[in-house]
Protein backbone atom coordinates (compact mmCIF):
# COMPACT_ATOMS: atom_id res chain seq x y z
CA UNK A 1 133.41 68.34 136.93
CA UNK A 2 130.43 65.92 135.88
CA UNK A 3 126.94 65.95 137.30
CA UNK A 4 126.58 62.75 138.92
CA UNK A 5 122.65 61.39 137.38
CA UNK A 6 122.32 58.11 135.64
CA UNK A 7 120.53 57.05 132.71
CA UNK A 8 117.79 56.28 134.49
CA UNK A 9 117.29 59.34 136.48
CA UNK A 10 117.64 61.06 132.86
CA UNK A 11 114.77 59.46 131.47
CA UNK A 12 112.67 59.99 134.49
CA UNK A 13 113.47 63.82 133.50
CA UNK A 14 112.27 63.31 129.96
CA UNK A 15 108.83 61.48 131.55
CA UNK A 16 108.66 64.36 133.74
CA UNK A 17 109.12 67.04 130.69
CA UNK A 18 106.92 65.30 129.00
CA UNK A 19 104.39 64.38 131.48
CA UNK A 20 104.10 68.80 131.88
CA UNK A 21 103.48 68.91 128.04
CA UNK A 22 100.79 66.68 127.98
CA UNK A 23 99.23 68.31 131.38
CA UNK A 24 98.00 71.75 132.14
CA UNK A 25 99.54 74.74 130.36
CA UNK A 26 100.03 77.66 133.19
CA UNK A 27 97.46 79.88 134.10
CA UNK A 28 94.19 77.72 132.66
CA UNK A 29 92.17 74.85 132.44
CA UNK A 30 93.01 72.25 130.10
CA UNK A 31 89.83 72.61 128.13
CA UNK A 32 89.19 76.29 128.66
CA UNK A 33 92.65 76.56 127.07
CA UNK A 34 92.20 74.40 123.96
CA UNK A 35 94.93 72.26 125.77
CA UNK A 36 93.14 68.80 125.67
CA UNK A 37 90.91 66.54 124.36
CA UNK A 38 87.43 68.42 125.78
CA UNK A 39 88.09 71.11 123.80
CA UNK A 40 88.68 69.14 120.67
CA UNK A 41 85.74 67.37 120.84
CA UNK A 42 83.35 70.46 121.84
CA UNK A 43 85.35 72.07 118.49
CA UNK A 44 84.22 69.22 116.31
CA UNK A 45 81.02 68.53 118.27
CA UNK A 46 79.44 70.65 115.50
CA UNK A 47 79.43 67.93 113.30
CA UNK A 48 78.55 69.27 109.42
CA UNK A 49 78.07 72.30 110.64
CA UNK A 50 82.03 73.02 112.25
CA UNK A 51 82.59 75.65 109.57
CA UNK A 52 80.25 77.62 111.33
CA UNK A 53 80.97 77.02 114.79
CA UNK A 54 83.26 79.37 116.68
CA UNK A 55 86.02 78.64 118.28
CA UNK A 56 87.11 79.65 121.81
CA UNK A 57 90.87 79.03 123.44
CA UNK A 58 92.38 81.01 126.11
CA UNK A 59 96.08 83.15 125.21
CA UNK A 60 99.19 83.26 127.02
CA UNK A 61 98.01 86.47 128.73
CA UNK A 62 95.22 84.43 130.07
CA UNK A 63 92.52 86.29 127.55
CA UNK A 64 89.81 84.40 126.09
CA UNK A 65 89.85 84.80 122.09
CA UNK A 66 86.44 83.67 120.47
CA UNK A 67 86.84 83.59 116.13
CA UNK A 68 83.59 82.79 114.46
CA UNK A 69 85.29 80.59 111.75
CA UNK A 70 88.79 79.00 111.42
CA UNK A 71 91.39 81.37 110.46
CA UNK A 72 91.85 82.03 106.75
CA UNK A 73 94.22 84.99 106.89
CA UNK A 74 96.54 85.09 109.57
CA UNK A 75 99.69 87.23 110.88
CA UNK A 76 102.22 86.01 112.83
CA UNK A 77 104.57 88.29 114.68
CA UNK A 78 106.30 85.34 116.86
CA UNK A 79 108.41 83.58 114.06
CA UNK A 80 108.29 80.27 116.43
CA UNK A 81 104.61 79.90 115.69
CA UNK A 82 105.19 81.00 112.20
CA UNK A 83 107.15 77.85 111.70
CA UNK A 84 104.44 76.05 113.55
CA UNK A 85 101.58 77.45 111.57
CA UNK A 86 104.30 75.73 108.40
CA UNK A 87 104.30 72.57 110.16
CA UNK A 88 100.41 72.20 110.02
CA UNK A 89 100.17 72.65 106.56
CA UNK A 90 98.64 76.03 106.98
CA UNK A 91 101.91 78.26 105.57
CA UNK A 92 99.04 79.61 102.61
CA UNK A 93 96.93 81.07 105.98
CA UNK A 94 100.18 83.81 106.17
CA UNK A 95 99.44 86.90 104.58
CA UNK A 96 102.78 88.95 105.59
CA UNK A 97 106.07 87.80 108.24
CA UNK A 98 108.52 89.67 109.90
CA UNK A 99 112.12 89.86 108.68
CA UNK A 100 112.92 86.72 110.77
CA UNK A 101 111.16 84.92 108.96
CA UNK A 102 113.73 83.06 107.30
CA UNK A 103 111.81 80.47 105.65
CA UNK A 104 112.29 80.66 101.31
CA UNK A 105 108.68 79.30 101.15
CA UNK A 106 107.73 82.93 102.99
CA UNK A 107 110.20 84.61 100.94
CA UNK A 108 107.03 85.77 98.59
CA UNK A 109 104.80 87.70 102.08
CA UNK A 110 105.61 91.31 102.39
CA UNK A 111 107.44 92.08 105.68
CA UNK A 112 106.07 94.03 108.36
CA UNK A 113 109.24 94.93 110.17
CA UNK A 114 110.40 93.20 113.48
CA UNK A 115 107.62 91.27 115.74
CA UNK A 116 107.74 93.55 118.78
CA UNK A 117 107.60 96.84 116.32
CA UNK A 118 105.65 95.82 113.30
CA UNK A 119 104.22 98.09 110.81
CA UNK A 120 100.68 98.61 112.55
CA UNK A 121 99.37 100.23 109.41
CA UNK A 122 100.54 97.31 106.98
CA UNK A 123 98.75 94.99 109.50
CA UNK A 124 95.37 96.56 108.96
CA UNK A 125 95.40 96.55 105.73
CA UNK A 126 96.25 93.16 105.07
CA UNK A 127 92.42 92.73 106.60
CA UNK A 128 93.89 89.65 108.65
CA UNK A 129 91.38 87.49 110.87
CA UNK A 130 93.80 86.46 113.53
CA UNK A 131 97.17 88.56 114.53
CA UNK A 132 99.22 86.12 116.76
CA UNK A 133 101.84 88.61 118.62
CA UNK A 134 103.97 88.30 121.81
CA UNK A 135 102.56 88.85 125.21
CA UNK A 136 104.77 92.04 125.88
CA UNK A 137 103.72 93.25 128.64
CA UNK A 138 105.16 96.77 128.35
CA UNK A 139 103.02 96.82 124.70
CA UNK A 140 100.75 99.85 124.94
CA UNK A 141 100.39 100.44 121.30
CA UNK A 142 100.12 97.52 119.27
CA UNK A 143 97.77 95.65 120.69
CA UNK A 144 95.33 97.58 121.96
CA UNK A 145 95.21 99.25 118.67
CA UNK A 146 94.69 96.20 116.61
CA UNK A 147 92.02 95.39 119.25
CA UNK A 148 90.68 98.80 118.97
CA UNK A 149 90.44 98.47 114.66
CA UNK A 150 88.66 94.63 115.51
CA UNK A 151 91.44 92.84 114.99
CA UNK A 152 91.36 90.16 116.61
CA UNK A 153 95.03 88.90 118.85
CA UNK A 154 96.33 85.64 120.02
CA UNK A 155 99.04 86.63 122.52
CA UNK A 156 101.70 83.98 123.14
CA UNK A 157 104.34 83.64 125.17
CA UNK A 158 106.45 80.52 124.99
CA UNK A 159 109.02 80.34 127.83
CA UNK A 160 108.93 76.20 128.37
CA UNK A 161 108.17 72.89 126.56
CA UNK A 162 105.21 72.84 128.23
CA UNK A 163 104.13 75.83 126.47
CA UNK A 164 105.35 74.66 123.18
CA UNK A 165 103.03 71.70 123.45
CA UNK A 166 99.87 74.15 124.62
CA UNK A 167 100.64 76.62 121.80
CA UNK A 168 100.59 73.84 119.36
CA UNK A 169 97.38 72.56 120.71
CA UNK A 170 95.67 75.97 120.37
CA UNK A 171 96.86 76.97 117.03
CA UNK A 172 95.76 73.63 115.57
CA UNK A 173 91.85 74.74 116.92
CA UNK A 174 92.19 78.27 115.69
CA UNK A 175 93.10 76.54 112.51
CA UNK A 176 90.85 74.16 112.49
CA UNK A 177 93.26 71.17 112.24
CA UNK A 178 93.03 69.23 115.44
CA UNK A 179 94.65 66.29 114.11
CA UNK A 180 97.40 67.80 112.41
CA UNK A 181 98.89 69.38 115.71
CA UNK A 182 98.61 65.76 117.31
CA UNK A 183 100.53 64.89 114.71
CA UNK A 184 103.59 67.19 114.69
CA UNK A 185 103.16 67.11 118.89
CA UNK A 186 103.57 63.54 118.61
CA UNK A 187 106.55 63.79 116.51
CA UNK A 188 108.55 66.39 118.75
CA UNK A 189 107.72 63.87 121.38
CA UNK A 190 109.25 60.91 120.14
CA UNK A 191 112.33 62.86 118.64
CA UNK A 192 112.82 64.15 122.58
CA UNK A 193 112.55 60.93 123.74
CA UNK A 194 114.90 58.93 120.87
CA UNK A 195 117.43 61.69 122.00
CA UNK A 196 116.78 61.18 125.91
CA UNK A 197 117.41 57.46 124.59
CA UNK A 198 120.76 58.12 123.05
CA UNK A 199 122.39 59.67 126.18
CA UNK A 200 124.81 57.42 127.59
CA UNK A 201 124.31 55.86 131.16
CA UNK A 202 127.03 57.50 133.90
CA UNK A 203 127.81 61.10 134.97
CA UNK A 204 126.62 63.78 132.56
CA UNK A 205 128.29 66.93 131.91
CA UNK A 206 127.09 70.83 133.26
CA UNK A 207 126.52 72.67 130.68
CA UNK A 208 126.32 76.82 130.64
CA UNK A 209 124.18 77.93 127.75
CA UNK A 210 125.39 81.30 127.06
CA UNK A 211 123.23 84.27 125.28
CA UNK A 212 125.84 87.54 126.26
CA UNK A 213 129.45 87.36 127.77
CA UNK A 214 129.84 90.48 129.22
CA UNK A 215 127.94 90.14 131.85
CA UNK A 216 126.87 86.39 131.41
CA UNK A 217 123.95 85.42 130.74
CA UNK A 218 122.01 82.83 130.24
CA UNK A 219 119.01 80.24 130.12
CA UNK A 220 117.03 79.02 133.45
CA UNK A 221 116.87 75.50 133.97
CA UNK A 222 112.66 75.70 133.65
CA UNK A 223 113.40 77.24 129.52
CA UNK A 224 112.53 75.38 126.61
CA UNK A 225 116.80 75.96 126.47
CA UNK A 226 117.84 74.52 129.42
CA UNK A 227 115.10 71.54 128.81
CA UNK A 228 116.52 70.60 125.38
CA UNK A 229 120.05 70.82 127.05
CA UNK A 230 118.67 68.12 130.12
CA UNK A 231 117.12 66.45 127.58
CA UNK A 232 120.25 66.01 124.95
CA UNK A 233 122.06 64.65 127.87
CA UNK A 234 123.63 67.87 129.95
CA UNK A 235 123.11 69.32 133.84
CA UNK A 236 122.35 72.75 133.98
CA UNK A 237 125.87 74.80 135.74
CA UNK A 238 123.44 76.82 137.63
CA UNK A 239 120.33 74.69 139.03
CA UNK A 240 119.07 76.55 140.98
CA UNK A 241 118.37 79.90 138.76
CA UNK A 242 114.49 80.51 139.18
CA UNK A 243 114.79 83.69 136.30
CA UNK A 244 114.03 82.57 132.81
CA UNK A 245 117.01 84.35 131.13
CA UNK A 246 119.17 85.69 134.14
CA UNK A 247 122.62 87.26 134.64
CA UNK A 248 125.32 85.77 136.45
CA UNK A 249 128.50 86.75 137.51
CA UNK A 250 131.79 85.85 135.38
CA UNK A 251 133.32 84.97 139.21
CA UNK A 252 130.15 82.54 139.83
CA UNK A 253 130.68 80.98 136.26
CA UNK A 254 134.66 80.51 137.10
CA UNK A 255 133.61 79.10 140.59
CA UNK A 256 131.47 76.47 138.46
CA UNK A 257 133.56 75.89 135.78
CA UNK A 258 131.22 74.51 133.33
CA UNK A 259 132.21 71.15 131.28
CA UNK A 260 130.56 72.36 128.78
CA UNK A 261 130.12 76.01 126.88
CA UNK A 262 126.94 76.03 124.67
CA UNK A 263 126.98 78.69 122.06
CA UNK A 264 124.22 79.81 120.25
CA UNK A 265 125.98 81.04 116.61
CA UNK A 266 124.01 84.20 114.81
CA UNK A 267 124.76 87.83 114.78
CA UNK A 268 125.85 90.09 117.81
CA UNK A 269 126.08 86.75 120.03
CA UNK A 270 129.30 85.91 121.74
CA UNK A 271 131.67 83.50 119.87
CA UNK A 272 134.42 81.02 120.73
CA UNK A 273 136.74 83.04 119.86
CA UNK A 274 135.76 86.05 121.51
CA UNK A 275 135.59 83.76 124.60
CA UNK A 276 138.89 82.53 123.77
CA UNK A 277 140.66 86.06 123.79
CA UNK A 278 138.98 87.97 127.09
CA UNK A 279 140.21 87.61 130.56
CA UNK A 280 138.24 84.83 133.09
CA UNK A 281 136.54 82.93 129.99
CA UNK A 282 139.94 82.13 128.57
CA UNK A 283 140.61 80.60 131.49
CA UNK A 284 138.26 78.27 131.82
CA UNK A 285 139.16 74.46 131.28
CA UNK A 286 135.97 74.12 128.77
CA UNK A 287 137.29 77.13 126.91
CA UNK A 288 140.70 76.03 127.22
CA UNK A 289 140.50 72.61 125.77
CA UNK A 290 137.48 73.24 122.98
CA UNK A 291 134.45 71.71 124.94
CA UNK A 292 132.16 74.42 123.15
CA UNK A 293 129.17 72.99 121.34
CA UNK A 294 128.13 75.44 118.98
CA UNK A 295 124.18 75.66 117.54
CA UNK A 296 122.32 77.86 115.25
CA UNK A 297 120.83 80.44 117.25
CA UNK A 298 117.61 80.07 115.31
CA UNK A 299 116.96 76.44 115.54
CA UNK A 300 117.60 76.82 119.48
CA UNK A 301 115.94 79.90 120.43
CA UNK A 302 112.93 79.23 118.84
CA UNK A 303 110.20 76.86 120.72
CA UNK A 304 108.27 75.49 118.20
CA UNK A 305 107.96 71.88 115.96
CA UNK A 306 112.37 72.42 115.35
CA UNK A 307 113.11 71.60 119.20
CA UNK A 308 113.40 68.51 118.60
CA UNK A 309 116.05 69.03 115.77
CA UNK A 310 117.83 71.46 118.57
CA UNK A 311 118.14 68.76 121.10
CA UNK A 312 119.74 66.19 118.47
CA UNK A 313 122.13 68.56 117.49
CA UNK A 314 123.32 69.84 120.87
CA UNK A 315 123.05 65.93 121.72
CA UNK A 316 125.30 65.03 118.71
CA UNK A 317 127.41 68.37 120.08
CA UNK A 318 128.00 66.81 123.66
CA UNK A 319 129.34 63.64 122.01
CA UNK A 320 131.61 65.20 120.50
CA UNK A 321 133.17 67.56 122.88
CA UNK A 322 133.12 65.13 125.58
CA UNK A 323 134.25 62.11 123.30
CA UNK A 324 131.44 59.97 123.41
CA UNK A 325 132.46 56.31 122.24
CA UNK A 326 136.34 57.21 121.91
């Protein structure tokens, strides 16, 4: 079973991905948020006197954050801006990570623990001037606590590419280097669209990204996930999820039979051939006959500068299983 959308329509779906990233990030203005070009040039309308000029951009919880200078010392409990805070040349801003933090050039930070339940104590005491953490909204602890010792907190949540373009934006002002987040924004741009490029005109396979097997679940359609799999050349099995990361039923899943099985491969995640050995996946023709494109759960599930690296691999995945050029 192949999704009937041409080459053509495919690329319109990259324009339109793209054409979000470069617009309004939800729940603000573009240059309240630090999303556009006003707010650049009001950051570096200070002319010699920048350094001293504060620095305004609106969070994911829709809170205004206000630093009087750039920041200099920085923790980041969300490992996907981590990496982005690496990709702007800003890695010696990091004063601790968490212990996903995989990266050897972090190796050398002292750990705080897990991003969601960080050592609140160790964070104080590194003095930082910016905490970047998730937007949790169940936090009643962490947060308000670093608020209440004058921390100040970025709160991000990343569920889409538009986001992933806005948080870019906004870290590069915090930072203080504009120009550099153009830069790497500009480069996840053009490796979505050389991807986009490299799908092959005629029918394109659904696809079932799949986090937990028992019950399913899996990625909306409107996810950075389910973007990088429409954008490396795949339909979504279940279009018309509205839930970011919702369960389905194995019956609905059978019903659908999937051409494709995406796997994300890391600890306590389902694997091919757990799928291989339990009753209803087995028996699925994808399952069946190997069309399983397997990715590192850490290059996919993170929305940052690497999704662009994620979509050439699960694009270089597709060809495979679905012998591309054969």
């Amino acid at each position: 079973m192949t999704g009937r959308i041409s080459r053509a329509a495919g690329l319109a779906l990259l324009a339109m991905v793209l054409g979000a990233c470069a617009g309004e990030s939800p729940g603000g203005e573009r240059e309240a948020t630090g999303g556009g070009s006003g707010a650049r040039d009001q950051a570096r309308s200070a002319g010699a006197a920048r350094e001293a000029a504060s620095i305004r951009v609106v969070d994911d919880a829709g809170r205004a954050l206000e630093l009087a200078a750039p920041a200099r010392r920085i923790v980041s409990l969300v490992p996907s801006v981590t990496e982005t805070i690496v990709a702007l040349g800003a890695a010696d801003r990091l004063v601790a990570r968490t212990r996903y933090d995989l990266d050897p050039a972090l190796a050398h930070l002292p750990s705080l623990g897990g991003g969601l339940d960080p050592s609140l104590e160790g964070i104080v005491a590194l003095r930082p001037d910016l905490v970047i953490a998730w937007n949790a909204r169940d936090d009643r602890v962490l947060v308000p606590r670093l608020r209440a010792a004058d921390v100040d907190v970025y709160m991000a949540e990343i569920q889409d590419t538009t986001a992933v373009f806005a948080t870019l934006d906004r870290i590069g002002l915090l930072l203080d280097v504009p120009e550099r987040a153009d830069s790497v924004a500009g480069a996840l741009r053009d490796t979505f669209a050389a991807v986009a490029t490299d799908v092959p005109p005629g029918p394109r396979p659904t696809a079932l990204y799949l986090i937990a097997e028992d019950p399913p679940r899996t990625a909306g359609p409107r996810t950075f996930i389910g973007q990088a799999i429409e954008i490396a050349g795949a339909l979504p099995a279940f279009p018309e999820l509205s839930a970011d990361w919702p369960t389905v039923a194995l019956e609905a899943v059978m019903a659908r039979s999937p051409d494709v099985i995406v796997l994300p491969v890391g600890e306590d995640l389902p694997a091919r051939d757990v799928l291989a050995g339990r009753a209803g996946w087995r028996d699925l023709a994808a399952v069946r006959e190997g069309r399983i494109v397997e990715i590192d759960a850490d290059l996919l599930a993170r929305p940052g500068p690497a999704l662009g690296r994620a979509a050439r691999v699960l694009r270089e995945g597709l060809s495979a299983v679905m012998g591309e050029g054969q």
